[in-house]
Protein backbone atom coordinates (compact mmCIF):
# COMPACT_ATOMS: atom_id res chain seq x y z
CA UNK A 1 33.86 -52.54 -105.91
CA UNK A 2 30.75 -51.57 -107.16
CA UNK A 3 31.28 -48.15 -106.06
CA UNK A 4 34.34 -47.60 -108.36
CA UNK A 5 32.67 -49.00 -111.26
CA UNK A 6 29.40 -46.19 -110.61
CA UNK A 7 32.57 -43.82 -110.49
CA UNK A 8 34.33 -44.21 -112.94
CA UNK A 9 31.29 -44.94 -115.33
CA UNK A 10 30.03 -41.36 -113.90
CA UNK A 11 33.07 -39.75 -114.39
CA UNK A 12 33.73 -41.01 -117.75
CA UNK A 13 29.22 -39.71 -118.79
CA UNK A 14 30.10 -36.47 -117.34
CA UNK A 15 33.56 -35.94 -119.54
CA UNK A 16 31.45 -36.86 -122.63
CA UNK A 17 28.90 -34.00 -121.61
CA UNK A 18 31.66 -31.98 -120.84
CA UNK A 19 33.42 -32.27 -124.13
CA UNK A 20 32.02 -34.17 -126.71
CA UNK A 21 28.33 -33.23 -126.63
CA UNK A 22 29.33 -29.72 -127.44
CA UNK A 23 31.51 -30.54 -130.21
CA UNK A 24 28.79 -33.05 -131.44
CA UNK A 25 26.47 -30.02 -131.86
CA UNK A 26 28.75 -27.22 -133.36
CA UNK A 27 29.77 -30.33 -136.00
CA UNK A 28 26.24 -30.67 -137.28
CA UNK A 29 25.63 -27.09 -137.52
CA UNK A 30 28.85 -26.22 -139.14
CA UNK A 31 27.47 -24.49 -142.18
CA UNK A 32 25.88 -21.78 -139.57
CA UNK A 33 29.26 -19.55 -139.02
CA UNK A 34 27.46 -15.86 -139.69
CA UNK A 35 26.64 -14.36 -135.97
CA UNK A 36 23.74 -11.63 -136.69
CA UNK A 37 21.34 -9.97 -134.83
CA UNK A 38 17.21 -10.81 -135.15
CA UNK A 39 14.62 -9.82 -133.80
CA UNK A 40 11.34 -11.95 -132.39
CA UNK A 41 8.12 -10.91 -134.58
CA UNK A 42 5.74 -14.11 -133.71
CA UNK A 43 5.39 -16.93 -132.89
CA UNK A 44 3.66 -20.21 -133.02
CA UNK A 45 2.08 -22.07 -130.41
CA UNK A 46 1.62 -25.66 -130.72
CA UNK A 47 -0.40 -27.48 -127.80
CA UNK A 48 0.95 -30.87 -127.35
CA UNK A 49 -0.08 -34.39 -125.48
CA UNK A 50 1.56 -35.16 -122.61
CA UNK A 51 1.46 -39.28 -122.60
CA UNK A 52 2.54 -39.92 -119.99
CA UNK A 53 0.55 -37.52 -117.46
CA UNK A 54 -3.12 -36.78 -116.92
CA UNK A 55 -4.62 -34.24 -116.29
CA UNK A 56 -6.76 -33.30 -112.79
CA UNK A 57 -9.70 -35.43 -113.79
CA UNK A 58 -7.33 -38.62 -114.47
CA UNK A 59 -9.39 -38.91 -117.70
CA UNK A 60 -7.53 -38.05 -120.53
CA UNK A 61 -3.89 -36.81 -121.19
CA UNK A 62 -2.59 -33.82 -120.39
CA UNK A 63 -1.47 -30.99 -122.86
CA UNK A 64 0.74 -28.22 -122.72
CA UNK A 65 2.12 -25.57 -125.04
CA UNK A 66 5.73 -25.30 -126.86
CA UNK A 67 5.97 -22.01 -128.07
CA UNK A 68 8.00 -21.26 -131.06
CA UNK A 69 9.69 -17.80 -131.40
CA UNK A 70 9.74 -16.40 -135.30
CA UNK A 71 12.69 -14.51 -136.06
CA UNK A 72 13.12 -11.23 -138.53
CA UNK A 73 16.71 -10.61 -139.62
CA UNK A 74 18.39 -8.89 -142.31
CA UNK A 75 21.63 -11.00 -144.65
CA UNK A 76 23.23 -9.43 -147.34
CA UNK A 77 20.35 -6.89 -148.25
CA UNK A 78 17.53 -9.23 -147.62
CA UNK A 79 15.06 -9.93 -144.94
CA UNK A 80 14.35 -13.12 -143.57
CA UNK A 81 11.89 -14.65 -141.70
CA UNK A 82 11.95 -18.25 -140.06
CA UNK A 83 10.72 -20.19 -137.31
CA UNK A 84 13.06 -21.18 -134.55
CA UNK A 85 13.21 -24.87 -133.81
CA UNK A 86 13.71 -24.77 -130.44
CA UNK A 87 10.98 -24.25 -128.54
CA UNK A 88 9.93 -22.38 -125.79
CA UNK A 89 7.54 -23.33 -122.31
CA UNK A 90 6.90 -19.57 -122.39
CA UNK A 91 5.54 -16.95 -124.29
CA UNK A 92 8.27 -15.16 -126.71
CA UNK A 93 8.88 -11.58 -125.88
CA UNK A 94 7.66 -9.96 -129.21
CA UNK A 95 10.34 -7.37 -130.11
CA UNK A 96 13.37 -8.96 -128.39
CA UNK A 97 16.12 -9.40 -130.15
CA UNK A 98 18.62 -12.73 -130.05
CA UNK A 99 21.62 -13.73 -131.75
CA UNK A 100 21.72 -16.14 -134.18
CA UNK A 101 24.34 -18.27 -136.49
CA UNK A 102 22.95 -18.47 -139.43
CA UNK A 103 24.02 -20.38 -142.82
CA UNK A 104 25.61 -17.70 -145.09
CA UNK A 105 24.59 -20.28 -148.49
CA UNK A 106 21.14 -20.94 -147.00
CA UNK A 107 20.13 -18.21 -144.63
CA UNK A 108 16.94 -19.26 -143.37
CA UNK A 109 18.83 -22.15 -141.38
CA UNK A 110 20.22 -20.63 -138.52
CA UNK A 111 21.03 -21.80 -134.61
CA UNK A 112 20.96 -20.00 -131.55
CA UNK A 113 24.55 -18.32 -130.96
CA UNK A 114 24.12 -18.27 -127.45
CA UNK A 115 22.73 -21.15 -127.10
CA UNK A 116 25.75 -22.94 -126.18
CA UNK A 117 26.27 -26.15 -124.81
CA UNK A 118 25.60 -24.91 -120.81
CA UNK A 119 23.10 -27.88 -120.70
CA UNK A 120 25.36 -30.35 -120.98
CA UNK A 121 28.42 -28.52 -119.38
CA UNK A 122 26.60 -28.59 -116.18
CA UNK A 123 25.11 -32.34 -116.51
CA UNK A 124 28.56 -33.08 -117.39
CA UNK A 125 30.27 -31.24 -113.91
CA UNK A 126 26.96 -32.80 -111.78
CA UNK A 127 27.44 -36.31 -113.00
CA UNK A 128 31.39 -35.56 -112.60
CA UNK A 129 30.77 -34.37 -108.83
CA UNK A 130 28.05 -36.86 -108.17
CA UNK A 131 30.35 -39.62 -109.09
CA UNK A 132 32.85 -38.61 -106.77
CA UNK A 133 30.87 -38.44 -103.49
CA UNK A 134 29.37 -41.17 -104.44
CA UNK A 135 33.53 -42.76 -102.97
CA UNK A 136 32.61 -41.17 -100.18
CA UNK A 137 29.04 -43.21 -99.21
């Protein structure tokens, strides 16, 4: 019995990342409905603690650094420039370019357009699968 209740409880996490995540995200970014392209001009690296690693001495905590790409774009005759707040574990490729979704009434708000919800998609279809063969122990 057990078993079916792990099932069913994973089946039922991985619908929610299947479906609802997704729809959870595009519903607080709304307002960003203008796909454009921009282009990578900086960026900003932040070094951050680690908590709850050390580093190779065991002495203090460990750091490591987010990068954030800075984006160049053009909106109705002006140029914009803004920080992405996603970050990065690697350095940005100065000169790529990306689309973004950006907020036609505030344009310096903006999400990644391709940054759909893949993430959670495939958690969704692991826990889905993982719940199944878990019937099968």
């Amino acid at each position: 019995m057990p078993y079916i209740t792990t099932t069913i409880g994973g089946m039922l996490a991985g619908t929610f990342f299947y479906f609802a995540v997704p729809k959870i995200r595009l519903s607080r970014n709304a307002s960003c409905t203008v796909t454009i392209q921009a282009q990578i001009v900086d960026f900003q690296h932040v070094k951050e603690r680690i908590p709850s690693e050390f580093d190779s001495t065991g002495s203090s905590p460990a750091t490591q650094w987010r990068y954030y790409p800075i984006f160049s774009y053009e909106y109705n005759g002006h140029t914009y420039t803004s920080k992405s707040h996603y970050f990065q574990w690697y350095k940005p490729q100065i000169g790529r370019t990306k689309k973004i979704k950006i907020d036609p009434n505030n344009p310096t708000h903006f999400i990644y357009a391709d940054k759909s919800s893949t993430l959670s998609k495939m958690l969704g279809v692991i826990l889905f699968i993982v719940s199944i063969l878990s019937l099968f122990k």
